[in-house]
Protein backbone atom coordinates (compact mmCIF):
# COMPACT_ATOMS: atom_id res chain seq x y z
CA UNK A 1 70.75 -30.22 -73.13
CA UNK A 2 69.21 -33.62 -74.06
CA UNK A 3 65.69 -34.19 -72.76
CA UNK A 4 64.52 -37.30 -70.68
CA UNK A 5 61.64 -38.57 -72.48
CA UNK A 6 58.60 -40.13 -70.04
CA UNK A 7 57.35 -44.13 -70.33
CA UNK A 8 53.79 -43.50 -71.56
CA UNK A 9 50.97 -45.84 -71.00
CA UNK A 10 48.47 -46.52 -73.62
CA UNK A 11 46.08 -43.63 -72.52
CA UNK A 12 49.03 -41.22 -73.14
CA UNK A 13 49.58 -41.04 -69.22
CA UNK A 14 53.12 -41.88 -67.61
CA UNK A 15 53.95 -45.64 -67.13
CA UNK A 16 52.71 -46.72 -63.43
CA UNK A 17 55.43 -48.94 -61.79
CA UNK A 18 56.17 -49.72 -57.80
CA UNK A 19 59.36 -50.84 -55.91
CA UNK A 20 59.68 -53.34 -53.51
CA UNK A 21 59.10 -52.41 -49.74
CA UNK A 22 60.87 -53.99 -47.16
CA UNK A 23 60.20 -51.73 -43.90
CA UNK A 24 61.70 -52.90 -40.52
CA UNK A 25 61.53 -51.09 -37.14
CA UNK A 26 62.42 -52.23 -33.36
CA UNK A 27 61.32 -50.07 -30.97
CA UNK A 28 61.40 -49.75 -27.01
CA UNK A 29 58.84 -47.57 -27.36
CA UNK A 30 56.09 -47.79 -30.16
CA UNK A 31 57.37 -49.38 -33.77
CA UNK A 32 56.20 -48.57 -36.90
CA UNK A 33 56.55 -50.04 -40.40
CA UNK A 34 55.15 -49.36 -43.52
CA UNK A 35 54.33 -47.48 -46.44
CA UNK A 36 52.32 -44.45 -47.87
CA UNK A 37 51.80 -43.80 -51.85
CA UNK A 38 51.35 -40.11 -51.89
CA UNK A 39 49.43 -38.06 -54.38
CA UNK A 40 52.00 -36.48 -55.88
CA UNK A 41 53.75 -39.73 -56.88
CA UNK A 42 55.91 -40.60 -54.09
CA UNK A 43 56.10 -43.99 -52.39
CA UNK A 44 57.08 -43.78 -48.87
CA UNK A 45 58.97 -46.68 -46.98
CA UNK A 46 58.04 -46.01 -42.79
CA UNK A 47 60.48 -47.04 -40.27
CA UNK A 48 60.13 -45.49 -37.32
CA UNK A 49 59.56 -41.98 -37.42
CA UNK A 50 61.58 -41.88 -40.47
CA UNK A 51 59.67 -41.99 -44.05
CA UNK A 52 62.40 -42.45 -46.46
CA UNK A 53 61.21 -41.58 -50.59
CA UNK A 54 62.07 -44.65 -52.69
CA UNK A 55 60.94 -44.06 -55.68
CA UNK A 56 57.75 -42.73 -57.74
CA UNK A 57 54.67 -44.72 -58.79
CA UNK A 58 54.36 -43.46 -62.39
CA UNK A 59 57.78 -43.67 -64.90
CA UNK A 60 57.79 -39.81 -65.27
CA UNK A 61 59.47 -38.86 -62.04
CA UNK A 62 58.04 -35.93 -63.01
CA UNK A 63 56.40 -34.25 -59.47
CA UNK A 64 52.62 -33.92 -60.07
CA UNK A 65 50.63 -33.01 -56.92
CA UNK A 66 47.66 -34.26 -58.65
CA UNK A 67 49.21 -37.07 -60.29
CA UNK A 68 47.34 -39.75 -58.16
CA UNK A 69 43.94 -38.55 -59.26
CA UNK A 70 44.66 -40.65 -62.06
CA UNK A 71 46.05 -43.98 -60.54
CA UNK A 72 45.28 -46.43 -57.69
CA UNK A 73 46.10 -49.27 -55.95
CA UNK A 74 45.81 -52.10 -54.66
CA UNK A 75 47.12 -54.18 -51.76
CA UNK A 76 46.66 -57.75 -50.90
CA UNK A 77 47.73 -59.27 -47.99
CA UNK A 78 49.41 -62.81 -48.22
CA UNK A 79 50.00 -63.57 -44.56
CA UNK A 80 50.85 -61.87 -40.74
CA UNK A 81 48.90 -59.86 -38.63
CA UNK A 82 46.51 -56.95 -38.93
CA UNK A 83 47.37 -53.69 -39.99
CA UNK A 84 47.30 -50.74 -37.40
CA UNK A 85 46.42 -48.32 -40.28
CA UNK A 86 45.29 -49.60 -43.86
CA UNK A 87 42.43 -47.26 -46.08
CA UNK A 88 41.58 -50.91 -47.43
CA UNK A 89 42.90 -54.27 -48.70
CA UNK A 90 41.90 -56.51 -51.78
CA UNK A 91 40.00 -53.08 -53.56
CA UNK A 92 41.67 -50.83 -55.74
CA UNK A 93 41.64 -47.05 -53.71
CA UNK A 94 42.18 -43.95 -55.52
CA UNK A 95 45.05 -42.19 -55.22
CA UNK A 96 43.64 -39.27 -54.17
CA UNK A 97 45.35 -38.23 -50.82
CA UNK A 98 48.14 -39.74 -49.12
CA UNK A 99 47.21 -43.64 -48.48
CA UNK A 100 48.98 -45.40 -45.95
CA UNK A 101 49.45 -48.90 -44.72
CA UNK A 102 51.51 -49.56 -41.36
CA UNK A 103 51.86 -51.05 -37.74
CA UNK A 104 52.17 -48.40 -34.62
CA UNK A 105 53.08 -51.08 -32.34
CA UNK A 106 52.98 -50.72 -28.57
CA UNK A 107 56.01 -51.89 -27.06
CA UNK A 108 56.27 -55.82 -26.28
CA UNK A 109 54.19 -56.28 -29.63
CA UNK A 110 56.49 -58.16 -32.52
CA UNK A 111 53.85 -57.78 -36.03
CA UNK A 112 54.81 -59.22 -39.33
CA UNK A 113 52.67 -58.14 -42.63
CA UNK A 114 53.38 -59.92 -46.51
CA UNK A 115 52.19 -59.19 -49.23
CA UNK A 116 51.79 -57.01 -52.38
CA UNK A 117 50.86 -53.95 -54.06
CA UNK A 118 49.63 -52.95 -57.35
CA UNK A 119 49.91 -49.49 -59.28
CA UNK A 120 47.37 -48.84 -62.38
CA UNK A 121 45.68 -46.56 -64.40
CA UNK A 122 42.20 -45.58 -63.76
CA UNK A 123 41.60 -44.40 -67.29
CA UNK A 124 43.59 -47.52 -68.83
CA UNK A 125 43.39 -50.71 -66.68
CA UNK A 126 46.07 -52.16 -68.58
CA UNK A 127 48.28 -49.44 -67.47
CA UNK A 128 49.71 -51.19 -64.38
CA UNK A 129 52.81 -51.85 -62.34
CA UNK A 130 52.10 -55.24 -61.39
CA UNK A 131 52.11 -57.13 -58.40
CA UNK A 132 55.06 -55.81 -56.46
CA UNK A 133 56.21 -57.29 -52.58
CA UNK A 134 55.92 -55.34 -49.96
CA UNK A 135 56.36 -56.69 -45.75
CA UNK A 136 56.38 -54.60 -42.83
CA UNK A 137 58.31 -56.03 -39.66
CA UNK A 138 58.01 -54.82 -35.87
CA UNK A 139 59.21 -55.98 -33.06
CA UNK A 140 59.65 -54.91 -29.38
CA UNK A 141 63.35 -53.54 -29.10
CA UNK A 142 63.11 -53.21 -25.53
């Protein structure tokens, strides 16, 4: 059996990385769009009541429930409305439990958020994904 060798960054930890997020919901009831890095590596994409894994933040793929002790993020908004739920924009966060970033739209509301995300290393700065797009879409399916 041949083994799958894991992207280091410089520190020695796994590579951090991050997928594009394009979440769209329409609702009659409440929408909801978004996305949630967990601490064990996991990027969600919301839609609806549905969170949908779409990949890791770190090039192991390795699960790690602690893994996001070691990484954070960042995301910066480039345009839309306010976020129902966001732990922060514009400051790198800590990994350390599940953050997410969404609308929970009441029905008649239509919400549009652009912008991205960033993935690093707290330990080595230079460890990062880059700036990655993510936009969250709601709109009253009614």
């Amino acid at each position: 059996m041949m083994g799958v060798a894991a992207v280091v960054g410089a520190g020695g930890s796994p590579q951090a990385q991050a997928v594009t997020i394009n979440a769209f919901n329409s609702s009659g009831s409440n929408s909801r769009a978004g996305m949630t890095l967990q601490r064990d590596g996991d990027i969600l994409r919301r839609q609806g009541a549905s969170n949908t894994d779409v990949g890791d933040y770190v090039a192991s793929g390795l699960p790690d429930a602690d893994i996001g002790l070691l990484y954070e993020v960042r995301v910066i908004q480039s345009s839309g409305d306010a976020l129902t739920n966001s732990p922060g924009l514009n400051v790198f966060l800590q990994i350390s439990g599940n953050r997410l970033w969404d609308f929970n739209d009441s029905p008649g509301q239509f919400k549009d958020f652009v912008g991205t995300y960033e993935v690093r290393e707290i330990a080595d700065t230079g460890n990062t994904s880059g700036a990655v797009s993510c936009e969250f879409h709601t709109e009253d399916g009614s």
